[in-house]
PDB file of N, CA and C in Angstrom:
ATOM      1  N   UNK A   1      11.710  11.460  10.439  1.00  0.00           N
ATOM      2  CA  UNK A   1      10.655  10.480  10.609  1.00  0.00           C
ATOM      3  C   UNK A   1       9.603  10.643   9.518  1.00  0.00           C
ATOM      4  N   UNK A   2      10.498  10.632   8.113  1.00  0.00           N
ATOM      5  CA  UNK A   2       8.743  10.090   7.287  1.00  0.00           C
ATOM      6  C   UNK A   2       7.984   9.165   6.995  1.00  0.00           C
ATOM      7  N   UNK A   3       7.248   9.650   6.260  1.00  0.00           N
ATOM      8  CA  UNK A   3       6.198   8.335   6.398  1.00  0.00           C
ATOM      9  C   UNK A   3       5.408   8.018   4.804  1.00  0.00           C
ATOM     10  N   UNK A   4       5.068   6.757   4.619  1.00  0.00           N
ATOM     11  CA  UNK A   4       4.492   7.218   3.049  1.00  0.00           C
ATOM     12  C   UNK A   4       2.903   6.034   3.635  1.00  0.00           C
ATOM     13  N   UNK A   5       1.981   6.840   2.908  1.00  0.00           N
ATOM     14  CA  UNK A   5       0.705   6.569   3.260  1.00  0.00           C
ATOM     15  C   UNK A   5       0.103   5.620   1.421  1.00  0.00           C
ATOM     16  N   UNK A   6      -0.246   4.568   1.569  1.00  0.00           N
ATOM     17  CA  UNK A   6      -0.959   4.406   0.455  1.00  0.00           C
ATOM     18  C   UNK A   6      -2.174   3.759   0.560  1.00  0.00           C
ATOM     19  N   UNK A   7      -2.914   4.301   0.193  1.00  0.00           N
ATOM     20  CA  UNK A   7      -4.870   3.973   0.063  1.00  0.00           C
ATOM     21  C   UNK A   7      -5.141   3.384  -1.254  1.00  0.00           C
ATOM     22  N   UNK A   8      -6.273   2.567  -0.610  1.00  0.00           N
ATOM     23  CA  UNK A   8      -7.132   1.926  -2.285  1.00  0.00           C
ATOM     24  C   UNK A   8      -8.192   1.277  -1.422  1.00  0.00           C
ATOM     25  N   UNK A   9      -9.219   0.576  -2.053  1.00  0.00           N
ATOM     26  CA  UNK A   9     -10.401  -0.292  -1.544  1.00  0.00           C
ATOM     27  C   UNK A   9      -9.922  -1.494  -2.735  1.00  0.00           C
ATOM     28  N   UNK A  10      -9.995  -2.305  -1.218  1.00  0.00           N
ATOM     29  CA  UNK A  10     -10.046  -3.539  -2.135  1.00  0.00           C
ATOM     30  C   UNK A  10     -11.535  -4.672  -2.154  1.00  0.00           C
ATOM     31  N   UNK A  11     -11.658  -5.229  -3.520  1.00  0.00           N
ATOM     32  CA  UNK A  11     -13.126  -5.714  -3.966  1.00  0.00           C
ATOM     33  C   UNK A  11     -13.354  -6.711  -2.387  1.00  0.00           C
ATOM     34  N   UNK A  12     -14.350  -7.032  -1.745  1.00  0.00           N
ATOM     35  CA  UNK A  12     -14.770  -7.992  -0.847  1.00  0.00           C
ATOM     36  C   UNK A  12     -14.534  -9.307  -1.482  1.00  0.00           C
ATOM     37  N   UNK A  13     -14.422  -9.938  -2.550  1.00  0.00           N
ATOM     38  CA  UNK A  13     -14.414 -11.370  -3.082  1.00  0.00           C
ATOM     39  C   UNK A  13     -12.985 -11.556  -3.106  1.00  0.00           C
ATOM     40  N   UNK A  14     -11.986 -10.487  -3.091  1.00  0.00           N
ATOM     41  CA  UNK A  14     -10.650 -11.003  -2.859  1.00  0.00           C
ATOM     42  C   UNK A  14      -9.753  -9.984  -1.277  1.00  0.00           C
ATOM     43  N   UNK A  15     -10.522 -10.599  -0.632  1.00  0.00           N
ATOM     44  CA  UNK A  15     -10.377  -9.516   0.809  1.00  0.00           C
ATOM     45  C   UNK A  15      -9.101 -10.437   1.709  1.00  0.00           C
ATOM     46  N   UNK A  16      -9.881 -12.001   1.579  1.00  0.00           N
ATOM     47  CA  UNK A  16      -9.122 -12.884   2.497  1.00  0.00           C
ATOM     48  C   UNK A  16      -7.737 -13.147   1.519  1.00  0.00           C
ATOM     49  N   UNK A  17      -7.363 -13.613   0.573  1.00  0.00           N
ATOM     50  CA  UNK A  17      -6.115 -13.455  -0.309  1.00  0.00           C
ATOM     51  C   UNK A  17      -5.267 -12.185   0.189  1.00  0.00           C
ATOM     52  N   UNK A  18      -6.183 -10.796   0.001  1.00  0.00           N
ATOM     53  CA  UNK A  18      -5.424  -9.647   0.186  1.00  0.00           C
ATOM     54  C   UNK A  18      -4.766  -9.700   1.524  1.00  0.00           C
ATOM     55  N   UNK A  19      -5.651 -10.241   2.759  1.00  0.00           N
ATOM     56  CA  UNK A  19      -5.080  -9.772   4.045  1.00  0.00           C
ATOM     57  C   UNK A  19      -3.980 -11.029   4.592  1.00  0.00           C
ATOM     58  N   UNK A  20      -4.088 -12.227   3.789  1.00  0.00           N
ATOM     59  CA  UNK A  20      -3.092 -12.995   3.921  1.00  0.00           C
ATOM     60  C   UNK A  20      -1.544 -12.584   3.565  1.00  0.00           C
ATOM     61  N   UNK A  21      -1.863 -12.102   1.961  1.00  0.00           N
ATOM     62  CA  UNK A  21      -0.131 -11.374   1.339  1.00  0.00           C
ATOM     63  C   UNK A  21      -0.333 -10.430   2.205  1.00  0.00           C
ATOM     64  N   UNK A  22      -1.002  -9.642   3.032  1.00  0.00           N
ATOM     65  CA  UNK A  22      -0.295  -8.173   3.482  1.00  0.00           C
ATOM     66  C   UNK A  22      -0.234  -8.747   5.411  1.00  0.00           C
ATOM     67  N   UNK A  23      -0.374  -9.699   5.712  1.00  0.00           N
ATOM     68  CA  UNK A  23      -0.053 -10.048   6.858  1.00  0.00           C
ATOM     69  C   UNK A  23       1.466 -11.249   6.860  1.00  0.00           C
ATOM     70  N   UNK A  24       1.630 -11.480   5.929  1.00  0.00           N
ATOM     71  CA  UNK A  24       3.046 -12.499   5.638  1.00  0.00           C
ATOM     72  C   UNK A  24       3.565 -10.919   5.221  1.00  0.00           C
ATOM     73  N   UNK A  25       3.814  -9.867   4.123  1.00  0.00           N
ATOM     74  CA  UNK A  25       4.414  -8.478   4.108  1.00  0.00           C
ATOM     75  C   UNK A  25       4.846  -8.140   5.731  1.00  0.00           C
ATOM     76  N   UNK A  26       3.553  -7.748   6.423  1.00  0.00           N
ATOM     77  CA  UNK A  26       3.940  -7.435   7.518  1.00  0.00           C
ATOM     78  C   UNK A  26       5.001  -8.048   8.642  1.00  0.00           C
ATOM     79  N   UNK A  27       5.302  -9.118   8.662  1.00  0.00           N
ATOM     80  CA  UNK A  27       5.922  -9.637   9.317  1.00  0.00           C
ATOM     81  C   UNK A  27       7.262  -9.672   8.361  1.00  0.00           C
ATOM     82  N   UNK A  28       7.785  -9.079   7.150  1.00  0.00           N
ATOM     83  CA  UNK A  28       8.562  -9.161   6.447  1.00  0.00           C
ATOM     84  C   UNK A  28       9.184  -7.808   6.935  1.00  0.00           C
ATOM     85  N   UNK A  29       8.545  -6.874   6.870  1.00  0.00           N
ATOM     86  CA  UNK A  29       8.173  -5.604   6.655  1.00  0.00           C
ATOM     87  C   UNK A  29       8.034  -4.756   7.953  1.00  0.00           C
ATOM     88  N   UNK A  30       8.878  -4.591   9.028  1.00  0.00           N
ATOM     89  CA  UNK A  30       8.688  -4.044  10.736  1.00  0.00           C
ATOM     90  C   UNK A  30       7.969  -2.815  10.248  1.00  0.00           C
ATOM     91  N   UNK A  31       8.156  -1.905   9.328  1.00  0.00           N
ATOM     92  CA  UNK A  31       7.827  -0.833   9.138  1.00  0.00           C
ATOM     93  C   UNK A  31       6.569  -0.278   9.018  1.00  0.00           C
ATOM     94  N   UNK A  32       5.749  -1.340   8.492  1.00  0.00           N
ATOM     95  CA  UNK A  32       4.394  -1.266   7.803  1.00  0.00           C
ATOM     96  C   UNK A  32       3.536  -1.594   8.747  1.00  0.00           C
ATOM     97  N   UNK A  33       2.052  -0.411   8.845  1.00  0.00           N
ATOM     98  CA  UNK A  33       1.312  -0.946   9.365  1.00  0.00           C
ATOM     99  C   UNK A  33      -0.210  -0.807   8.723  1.00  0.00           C
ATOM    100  N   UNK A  34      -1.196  -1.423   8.999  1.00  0.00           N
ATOM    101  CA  UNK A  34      -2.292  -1.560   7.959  1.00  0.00           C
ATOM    102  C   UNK A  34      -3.493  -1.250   8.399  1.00  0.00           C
ATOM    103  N   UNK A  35      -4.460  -0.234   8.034  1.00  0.00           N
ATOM    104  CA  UNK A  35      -5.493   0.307   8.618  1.00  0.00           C
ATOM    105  C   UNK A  35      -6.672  -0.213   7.814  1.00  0.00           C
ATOM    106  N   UNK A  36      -7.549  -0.572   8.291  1.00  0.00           N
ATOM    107  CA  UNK A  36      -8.920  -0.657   7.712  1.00  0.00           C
ATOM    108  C   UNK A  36      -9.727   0.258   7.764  1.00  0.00           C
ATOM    109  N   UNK A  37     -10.576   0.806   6.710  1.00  0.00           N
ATOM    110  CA  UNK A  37     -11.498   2.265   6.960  1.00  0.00           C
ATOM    111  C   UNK A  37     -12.799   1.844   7.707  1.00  0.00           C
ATOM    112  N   UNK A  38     -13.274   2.501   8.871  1.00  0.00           N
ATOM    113  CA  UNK A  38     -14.447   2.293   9.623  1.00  0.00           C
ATOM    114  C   UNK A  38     -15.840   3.001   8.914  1.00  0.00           C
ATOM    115  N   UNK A  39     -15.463   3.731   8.072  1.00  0.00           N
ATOM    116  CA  UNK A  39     -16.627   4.902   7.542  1.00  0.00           C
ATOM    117  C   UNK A  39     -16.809   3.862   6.022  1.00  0.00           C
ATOM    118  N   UNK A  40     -15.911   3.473   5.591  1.00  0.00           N
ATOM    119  CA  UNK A  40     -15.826   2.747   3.925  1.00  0.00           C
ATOM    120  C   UNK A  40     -15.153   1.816   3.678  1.00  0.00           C
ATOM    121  N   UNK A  41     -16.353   0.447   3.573  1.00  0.00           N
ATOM    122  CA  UNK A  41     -15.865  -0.932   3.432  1.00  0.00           C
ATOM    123  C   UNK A  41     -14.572  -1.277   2.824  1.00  0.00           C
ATOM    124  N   UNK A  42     -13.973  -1.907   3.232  1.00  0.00           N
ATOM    125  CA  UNK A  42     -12.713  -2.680   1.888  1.00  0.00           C
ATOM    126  C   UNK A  42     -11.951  -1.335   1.785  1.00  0.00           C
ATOM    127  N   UNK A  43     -11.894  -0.173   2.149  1.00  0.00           N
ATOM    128  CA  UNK A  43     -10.857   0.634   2.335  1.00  0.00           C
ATOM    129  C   UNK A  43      -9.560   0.815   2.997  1.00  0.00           C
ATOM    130  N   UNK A  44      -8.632   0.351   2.911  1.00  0.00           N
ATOM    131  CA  UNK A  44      -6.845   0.500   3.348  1.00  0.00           C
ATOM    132  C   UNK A  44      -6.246   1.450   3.579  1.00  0.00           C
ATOM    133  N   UNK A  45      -5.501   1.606   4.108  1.00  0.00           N
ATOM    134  CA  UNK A  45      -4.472   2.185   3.904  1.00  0.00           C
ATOM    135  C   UNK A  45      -2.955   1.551   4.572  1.00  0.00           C
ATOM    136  N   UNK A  46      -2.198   1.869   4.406  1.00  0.00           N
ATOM    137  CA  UNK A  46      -1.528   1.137   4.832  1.00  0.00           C
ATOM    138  C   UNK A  46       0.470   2.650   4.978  1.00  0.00           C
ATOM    139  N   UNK A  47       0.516   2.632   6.523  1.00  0.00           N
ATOM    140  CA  UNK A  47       1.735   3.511   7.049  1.00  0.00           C
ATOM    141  C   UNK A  47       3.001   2.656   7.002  1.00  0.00           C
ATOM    142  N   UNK A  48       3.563   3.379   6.177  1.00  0.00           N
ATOM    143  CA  UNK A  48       5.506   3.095   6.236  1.00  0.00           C
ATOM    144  C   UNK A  48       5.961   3.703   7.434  1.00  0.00           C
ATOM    145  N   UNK A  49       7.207   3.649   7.549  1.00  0.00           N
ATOM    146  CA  UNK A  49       7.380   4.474   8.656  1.00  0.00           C
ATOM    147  C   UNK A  49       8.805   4.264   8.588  1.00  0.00           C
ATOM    148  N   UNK A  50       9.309   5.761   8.399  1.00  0.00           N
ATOM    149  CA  UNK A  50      10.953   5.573   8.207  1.00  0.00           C
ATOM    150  C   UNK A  50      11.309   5.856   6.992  1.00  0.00           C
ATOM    151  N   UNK A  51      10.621   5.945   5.522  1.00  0.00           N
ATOM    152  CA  UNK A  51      10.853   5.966   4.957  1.00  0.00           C
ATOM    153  C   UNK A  51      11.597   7.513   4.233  1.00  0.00           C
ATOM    154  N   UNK A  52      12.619   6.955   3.769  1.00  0.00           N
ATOM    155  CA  UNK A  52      13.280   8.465   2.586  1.00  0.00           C
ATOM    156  C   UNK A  52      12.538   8.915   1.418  1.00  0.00           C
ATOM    157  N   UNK A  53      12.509   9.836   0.959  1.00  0.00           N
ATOM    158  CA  UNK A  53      12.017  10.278  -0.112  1.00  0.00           C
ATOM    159  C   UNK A  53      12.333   9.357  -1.451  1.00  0.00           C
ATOM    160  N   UNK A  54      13.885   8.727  -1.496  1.00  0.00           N
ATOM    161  CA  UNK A  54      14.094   8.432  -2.126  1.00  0.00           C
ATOM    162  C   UNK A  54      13.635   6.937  -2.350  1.00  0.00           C
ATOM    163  N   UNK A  55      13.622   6.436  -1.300  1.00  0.00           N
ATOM    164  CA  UNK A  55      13.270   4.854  -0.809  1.00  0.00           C
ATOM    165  C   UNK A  55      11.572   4.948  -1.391  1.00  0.00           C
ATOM    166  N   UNK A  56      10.538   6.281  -1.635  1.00  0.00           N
ATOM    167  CA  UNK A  56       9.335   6.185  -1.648  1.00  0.00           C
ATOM    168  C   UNK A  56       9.551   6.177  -3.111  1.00  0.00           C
ATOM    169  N   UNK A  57      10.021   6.973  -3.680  1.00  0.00           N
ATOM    170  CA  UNK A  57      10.302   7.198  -5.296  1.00  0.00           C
ATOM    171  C   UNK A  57      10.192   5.512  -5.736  1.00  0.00           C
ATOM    172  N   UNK A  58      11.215   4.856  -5.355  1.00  0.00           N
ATOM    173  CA  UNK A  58      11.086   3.482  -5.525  1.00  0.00           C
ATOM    174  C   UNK A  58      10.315   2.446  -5.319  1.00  0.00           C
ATOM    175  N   UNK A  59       9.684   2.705  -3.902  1.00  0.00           N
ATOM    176  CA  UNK A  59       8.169   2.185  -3.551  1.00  0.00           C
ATOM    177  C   UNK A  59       7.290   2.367  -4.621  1.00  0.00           C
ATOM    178  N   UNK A  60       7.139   3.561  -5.131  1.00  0.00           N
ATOM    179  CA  UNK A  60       6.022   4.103  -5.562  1.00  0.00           C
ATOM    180  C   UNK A  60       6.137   3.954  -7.123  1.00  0.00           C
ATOM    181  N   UNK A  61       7.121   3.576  -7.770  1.00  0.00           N
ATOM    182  CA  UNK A  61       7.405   2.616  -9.018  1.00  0.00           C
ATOM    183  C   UNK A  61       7.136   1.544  -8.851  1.00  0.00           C
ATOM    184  N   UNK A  62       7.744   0.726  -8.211  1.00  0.00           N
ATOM    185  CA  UNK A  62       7.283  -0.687  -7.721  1.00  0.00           C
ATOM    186  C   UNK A  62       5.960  -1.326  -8.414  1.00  0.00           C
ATOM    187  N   UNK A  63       4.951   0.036  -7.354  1.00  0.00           N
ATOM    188  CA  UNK A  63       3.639  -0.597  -6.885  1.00  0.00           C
ATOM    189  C   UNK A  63       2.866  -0.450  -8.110  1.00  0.00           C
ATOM    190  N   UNK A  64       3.477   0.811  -8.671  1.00  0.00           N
ATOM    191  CA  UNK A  64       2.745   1.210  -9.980  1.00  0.00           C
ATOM    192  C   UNK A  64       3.196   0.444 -11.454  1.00  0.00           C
ATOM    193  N   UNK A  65       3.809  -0.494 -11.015  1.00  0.00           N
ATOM    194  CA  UNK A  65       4.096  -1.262 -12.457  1.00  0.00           C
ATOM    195  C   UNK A  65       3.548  -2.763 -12.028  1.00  0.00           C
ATOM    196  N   UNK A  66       2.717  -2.439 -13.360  1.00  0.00           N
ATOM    197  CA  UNK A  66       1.137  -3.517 -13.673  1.00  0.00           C
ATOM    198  C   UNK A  66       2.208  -4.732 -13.745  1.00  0.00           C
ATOM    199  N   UNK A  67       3.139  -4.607 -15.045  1.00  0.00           N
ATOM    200  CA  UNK A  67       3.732  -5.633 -15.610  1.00  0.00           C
ATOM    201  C   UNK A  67       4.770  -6.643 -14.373  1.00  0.00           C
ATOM    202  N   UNK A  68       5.504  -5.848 -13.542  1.00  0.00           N
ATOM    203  CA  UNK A  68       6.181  -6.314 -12.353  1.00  0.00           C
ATOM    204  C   UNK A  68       4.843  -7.593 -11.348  1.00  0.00           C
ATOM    205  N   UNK A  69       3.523  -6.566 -11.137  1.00  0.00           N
ATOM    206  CA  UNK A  69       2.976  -6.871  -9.952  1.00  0.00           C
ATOM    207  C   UNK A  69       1.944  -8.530 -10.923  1.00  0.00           C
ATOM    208  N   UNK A  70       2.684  -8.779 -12.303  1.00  0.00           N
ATOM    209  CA  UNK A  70       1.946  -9.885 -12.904  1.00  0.00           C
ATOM    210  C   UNK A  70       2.649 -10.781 -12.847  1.00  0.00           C
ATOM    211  N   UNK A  71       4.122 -10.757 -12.015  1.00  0.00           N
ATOM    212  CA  UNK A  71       4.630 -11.883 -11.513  1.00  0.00           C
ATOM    213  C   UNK A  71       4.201 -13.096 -10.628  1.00  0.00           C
ATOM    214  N   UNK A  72       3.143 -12.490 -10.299  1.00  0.00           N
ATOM    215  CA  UNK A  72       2.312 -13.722  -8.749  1.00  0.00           C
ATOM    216  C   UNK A  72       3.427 -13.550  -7.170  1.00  0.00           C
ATOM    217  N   UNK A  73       4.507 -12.782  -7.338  1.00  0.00           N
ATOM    218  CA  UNK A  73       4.869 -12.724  -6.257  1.00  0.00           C
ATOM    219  C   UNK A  73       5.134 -11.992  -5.183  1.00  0.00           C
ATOM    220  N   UNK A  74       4.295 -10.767  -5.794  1.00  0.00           N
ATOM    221  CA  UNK A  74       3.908  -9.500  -5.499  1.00  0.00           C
ATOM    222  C   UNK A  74       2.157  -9.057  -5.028  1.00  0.00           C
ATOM    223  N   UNK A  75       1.909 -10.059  -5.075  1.00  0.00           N
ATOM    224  CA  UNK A  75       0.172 -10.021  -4.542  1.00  0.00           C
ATOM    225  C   UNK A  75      -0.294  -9.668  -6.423  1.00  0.00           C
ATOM    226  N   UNK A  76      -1.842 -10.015  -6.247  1.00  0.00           N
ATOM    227  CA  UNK A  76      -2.665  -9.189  -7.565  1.00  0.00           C
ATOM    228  C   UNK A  76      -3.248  -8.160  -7.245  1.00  0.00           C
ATOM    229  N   UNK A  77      -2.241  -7.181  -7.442  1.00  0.00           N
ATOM    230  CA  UNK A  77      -2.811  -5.838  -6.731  1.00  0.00           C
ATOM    231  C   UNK A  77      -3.886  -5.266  -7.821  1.00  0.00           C
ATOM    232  N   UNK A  78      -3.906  -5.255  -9.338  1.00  0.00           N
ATOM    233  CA  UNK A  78      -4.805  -5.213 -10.178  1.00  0.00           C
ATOM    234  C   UNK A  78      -5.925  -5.719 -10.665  1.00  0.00           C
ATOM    235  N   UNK A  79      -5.915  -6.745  -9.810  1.00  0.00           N
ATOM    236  CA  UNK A  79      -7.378  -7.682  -9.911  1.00  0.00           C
ATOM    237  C   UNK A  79      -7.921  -7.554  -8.057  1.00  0.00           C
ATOM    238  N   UNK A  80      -7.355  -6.908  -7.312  1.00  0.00           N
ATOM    239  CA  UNK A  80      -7.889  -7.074  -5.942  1.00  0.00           C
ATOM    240  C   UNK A  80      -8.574  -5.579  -5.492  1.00  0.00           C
ATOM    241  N   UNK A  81      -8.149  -4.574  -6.346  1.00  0.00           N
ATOM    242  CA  UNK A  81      -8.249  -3.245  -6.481  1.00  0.00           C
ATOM    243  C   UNK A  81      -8.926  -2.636  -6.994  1.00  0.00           C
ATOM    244  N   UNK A  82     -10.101  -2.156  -6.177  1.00  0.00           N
ATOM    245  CA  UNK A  82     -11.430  -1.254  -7.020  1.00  0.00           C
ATOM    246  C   UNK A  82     -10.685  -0.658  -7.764  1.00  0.00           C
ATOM    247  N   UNK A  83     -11.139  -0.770  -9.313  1.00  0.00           N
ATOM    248  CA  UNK A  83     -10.563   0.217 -10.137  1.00  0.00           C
ATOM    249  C   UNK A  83      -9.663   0.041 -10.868  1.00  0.00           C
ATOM    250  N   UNK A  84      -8.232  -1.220 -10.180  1.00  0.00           N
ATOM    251  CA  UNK A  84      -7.031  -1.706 -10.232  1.00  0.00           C
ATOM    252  C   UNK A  84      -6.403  -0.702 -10.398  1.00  0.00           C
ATOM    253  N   UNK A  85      -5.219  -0.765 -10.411  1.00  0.00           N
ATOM    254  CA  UNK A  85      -3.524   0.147  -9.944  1.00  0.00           C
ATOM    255  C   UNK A  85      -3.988   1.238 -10.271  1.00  0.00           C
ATOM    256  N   UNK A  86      -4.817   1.742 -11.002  1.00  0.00           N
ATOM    257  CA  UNK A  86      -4.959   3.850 -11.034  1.00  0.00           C
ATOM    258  C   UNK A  86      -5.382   3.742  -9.669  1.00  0.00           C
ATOM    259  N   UNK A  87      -5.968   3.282  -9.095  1.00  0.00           N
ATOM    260  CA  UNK A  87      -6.786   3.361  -7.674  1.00  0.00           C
ATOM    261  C   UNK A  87      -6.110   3.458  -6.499  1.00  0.00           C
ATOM    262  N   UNK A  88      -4.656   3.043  -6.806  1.00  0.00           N
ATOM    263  CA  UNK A  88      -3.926   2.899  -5.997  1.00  0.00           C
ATOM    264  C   UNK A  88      -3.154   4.387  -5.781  1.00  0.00           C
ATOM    265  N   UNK A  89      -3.217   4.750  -4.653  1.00  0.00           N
ATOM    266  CA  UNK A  89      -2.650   6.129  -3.925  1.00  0.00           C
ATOM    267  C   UNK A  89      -1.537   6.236  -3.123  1.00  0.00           C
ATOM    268  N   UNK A  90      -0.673   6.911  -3.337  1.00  0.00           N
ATOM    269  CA  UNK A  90       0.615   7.139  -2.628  1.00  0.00           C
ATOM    270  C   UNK A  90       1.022   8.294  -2.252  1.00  0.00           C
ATOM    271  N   UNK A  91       1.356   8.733  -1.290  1.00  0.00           N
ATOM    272  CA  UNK A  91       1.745  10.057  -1.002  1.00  0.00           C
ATOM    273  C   UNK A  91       2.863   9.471   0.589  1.00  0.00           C
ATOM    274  N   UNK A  92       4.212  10.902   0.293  1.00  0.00           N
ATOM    275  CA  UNK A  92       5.253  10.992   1.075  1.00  0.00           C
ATOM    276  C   UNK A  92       4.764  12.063   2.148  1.00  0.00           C
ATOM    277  N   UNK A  93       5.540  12.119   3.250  1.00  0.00           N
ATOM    278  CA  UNK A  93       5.402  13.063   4.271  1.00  0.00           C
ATOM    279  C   UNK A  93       6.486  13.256   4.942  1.00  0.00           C
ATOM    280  N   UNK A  94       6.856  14.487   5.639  1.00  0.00           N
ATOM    281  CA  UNK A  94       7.868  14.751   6.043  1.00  0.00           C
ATOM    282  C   UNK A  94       7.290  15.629   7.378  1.00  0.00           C
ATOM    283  N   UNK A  95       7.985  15.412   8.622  1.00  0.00           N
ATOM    284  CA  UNK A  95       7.421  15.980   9.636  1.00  0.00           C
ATOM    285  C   UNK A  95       7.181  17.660   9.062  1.00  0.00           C
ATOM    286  N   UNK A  96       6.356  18.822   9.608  1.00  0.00           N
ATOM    287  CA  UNK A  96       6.532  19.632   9.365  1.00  0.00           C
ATOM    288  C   UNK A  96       7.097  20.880  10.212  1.00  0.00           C
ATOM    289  N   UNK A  97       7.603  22.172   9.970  1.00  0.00           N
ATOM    290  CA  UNK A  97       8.509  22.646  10.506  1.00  0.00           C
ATOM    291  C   UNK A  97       8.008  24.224  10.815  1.00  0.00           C
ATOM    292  N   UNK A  98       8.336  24.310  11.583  1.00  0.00           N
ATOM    293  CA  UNK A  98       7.455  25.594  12.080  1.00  0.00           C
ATOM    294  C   UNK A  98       9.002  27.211  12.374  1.00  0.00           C
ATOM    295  N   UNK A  99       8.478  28.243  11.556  1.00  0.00           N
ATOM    296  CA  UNK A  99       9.203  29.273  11.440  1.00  0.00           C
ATOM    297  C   UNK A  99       9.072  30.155  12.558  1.00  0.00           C
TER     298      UNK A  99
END
């Protein structure tokens, strides 16, 4: 049961765009679910669930290529993204195991 976690804040002037592509995702997407930060505005994150190490490797190329995500059919994750795509955070998890 892993899981891959990815965080960013996204700008308030493109909030409603953002939560439209990631609510049509979601319903694409059983896996995904999407958190809003209560402590820090426009903060995300957003839980996979199920995912392989290897399946994240690929996620996590994906998300990180500027040139791919300038297709328009991938959301503008670089213009919606404090900071754009460096801002963007990914990390894998794997239950942990006790000796």
């Amino acid at each position: 049961m892993s899981k891959v976690f990815v965080e960013y804040a996204i700008k308030s002037e493109f909030r409603a765009s953002f939560l439209i592509y990631m609510q049509e995702l979601q319903l694409r997407e059983g896996r995904l679910e999407l958190l809003v930060g209560t402590d820090q505005e426009g903060l995300y994150v957003e839980i996979w669930h199920d995912v392989t190490y290897e399946d994240y490797l690929s996620m996590k190329e994906e998300r990180l290529n500027v040139e791919r995500l300038r297709d328009g059919q991938h959301g503008d994750w670089e213009q919606w993204i404090k900071g754009g795509i460096p801002k963007l955070h990914m990390w894998h998890f794997s239950p942990a195991t006790y000796s």
